[in-house]
N, C-alpha and C. Protein backbone atom coordinates (compact mmCIF):
# COMPACT_ATOMS: atom_id res chain seq x y z
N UNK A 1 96.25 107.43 114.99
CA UNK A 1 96.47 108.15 113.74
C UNK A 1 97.96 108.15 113.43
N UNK A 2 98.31 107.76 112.11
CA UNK A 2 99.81 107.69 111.77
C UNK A 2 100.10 109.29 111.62
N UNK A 3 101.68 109.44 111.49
CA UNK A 3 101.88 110.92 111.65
C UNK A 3 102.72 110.90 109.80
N UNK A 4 102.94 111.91 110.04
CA UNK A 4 103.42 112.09 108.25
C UNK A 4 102.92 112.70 107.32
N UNK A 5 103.52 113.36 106.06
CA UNK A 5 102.74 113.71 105.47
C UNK A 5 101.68 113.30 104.29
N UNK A 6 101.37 113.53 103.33
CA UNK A 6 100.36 112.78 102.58
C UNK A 6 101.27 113.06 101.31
N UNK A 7 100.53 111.94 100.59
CA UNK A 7 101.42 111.83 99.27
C UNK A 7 100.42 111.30 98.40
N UNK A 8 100.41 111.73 97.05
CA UNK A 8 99.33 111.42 96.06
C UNK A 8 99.43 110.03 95.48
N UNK A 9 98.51 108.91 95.44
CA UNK A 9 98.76 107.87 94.95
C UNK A 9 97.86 107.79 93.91
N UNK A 10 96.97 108.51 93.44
CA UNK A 10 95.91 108.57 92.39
C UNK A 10 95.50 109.33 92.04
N UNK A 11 95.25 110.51 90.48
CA UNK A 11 94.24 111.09 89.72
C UNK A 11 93.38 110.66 89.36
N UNK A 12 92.07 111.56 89.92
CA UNK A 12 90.80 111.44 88.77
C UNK A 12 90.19 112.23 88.72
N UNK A 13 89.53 111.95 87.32
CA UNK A 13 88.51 113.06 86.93
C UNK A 13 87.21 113.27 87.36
N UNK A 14 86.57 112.36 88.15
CA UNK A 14 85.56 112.52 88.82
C UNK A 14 85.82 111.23 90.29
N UNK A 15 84.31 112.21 91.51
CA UNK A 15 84.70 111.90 92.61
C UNK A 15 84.36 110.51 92.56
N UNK A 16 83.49 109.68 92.05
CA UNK A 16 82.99 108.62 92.15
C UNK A 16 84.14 107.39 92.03
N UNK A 17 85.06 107.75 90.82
CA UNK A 17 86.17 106.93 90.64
C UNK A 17 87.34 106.92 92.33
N UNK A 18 87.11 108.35 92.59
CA UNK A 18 88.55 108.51 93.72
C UNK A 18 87.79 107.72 94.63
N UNK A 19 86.33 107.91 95.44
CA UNK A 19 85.85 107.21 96.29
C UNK A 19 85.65 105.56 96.51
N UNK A 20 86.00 105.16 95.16
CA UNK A 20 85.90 103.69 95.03
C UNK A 20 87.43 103.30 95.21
N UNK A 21 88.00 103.77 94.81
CA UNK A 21 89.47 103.51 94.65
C UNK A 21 90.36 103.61 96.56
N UNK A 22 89.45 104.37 97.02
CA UNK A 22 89.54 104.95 98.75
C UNK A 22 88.93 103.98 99.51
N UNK A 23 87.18 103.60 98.84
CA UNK A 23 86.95 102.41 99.90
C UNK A 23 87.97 101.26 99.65
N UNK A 24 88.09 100.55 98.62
CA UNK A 24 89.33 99.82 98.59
C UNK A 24 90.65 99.47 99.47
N UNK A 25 91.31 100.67 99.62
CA UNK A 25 92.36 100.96 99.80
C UNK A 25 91.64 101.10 101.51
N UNK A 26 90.76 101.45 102.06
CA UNK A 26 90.66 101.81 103.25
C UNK A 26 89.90 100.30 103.65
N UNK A 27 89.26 99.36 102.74
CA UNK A 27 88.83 98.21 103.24
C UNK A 27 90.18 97.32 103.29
N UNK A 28 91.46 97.21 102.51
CA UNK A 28 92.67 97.12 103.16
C UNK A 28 93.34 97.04 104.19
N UNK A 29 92.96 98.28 105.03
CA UNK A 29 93.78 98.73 106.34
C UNK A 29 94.74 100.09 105.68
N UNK A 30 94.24 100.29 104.72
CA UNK A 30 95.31 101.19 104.27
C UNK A 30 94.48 102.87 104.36
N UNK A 31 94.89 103.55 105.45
CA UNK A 31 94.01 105.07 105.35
C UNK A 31 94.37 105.50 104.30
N UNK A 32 93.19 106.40 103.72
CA UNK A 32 93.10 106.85 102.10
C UNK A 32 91.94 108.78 102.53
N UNK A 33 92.82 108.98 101.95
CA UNK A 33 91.31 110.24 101.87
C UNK A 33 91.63 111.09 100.62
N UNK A 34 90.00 111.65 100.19
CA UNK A 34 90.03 112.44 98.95
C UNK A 34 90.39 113.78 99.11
N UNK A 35 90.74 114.35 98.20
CA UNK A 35 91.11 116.02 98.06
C UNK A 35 91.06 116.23 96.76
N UNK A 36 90.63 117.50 97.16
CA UNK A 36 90.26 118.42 95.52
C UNK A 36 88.31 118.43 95.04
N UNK A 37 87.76 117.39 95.94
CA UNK A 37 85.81 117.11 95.67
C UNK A 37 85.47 118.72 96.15
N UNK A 38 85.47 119.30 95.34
CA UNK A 38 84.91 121.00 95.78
C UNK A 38 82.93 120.60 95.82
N UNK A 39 82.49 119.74 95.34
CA UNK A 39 80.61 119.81 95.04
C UNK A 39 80.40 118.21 94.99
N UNK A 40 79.50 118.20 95.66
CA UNK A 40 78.44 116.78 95.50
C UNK A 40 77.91 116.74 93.80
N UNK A 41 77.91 118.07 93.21
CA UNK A 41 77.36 118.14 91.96
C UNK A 41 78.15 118.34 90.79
N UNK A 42 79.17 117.30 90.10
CA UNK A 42 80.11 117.09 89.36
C UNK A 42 80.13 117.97 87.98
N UNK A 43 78.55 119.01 87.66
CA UNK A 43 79.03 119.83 86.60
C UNK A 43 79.72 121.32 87.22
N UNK A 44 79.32 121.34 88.58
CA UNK A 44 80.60 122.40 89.35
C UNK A 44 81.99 122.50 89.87
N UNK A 45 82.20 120.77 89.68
CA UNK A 45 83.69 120.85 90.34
C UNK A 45 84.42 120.99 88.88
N UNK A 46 85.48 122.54 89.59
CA UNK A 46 86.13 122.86 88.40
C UNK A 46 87.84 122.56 88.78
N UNK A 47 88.24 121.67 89.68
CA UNK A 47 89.61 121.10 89.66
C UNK A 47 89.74 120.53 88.42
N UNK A 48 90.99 120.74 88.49
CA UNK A 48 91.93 120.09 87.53
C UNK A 48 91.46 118.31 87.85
N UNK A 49 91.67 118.02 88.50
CA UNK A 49 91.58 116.81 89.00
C UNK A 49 91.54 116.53 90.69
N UNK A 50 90.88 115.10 90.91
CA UNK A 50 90.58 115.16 92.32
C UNK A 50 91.75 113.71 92.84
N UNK A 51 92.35 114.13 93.94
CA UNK A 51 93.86 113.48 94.31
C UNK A 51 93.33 112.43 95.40
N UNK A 52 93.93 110.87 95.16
CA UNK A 52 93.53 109.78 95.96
C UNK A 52 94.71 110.31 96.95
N UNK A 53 95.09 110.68 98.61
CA UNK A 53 96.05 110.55 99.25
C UNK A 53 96.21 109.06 100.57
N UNK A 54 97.54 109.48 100.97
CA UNK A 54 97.66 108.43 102.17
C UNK A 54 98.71 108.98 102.77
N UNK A 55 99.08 108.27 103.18
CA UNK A 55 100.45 108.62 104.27
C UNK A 55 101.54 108.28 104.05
N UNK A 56 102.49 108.78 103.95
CA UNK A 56 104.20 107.93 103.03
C UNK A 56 104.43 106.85 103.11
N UNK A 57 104.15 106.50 104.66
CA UNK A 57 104.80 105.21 105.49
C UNK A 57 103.36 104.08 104.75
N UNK A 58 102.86 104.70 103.83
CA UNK A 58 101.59 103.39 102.83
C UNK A 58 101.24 103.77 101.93
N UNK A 59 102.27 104.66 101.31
CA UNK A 59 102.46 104.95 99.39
C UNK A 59 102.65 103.84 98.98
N UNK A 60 103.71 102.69 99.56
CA UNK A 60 103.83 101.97 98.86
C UNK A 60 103.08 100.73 98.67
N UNK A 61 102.06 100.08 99.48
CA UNK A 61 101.30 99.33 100.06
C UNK A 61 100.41 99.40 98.97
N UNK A 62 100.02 100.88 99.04
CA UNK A 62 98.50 101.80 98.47
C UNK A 62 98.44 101.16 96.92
N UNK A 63 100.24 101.75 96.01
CA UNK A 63 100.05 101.85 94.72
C UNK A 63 100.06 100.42 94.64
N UNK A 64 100.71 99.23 95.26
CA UNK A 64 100.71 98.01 95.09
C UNK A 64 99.36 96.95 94.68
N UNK A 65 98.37 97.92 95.78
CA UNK A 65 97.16 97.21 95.61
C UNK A 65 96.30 98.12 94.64
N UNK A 66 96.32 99.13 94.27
CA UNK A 66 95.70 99.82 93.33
C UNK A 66 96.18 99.52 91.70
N UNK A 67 97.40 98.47 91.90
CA UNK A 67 97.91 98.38 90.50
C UNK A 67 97.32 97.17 90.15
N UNK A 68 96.56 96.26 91.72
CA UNK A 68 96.17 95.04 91.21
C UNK A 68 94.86 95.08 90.59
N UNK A 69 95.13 94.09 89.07
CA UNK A 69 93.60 94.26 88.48
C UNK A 69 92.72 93.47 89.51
N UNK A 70 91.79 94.04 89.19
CA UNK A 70 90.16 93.83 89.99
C UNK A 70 89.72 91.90 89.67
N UNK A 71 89.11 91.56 90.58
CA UNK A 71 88.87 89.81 90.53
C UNK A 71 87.44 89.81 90.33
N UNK A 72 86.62 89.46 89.64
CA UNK A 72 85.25 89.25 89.50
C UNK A 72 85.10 88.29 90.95
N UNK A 73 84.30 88.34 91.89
CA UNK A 73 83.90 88.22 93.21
C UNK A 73 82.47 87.84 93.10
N UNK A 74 81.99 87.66 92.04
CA UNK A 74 80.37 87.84 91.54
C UNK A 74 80.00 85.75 91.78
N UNK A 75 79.23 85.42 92.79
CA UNK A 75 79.20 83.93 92.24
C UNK A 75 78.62 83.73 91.07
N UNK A 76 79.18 82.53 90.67
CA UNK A 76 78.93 81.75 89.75
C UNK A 76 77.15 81.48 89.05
N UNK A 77 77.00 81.63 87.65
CA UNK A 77 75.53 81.62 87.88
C UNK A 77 75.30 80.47 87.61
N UNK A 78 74.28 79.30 88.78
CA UNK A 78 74.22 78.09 88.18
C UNK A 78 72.79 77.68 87.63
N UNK A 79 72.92 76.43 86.94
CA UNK A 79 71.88 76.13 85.64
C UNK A 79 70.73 75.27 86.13
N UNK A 80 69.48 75.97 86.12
CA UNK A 80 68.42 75.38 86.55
C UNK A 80 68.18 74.03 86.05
């Protein structure tokens, strides 16, 4: 476990966005965890917003790859 404190690399308004944005970042190598998910049931969570974190020593790593747009990964559909 790295030592340090945590630092916010992402807002969102719902948990589904922070959790995708976390597997990402954690299929990386980069530890990620959510804060602020008060309910599994999104018409109760009444945060302001729910915070992507990491660890200082991979703030910068984190926002680097979170700034990269997304690659369609989908194969190719080919023609019967």
């Amino acid at each position: 476990m790295k030592d340090g404190e945590y630092k916010t690399v992402a807002r969102y308004a719902d948990a589904v966005s922070a959790h995708i944005a976390e597997g990402m970042l954690l299929e990386n190598g980069i530890p990620a965890v959510v804060f602020g998910e008060v309910s599994s049931y999104p018409s109760l969570n009444v945060m302001d917003s729910i915070e992507l974190k990491v660890f200082e020593a991979d703030y910068d790593a984190a926002m680097a790859l979170l700034a990269t747009p997304p690659t369609d990964s989908s194969p190719e559909e080919s023609s019967l």
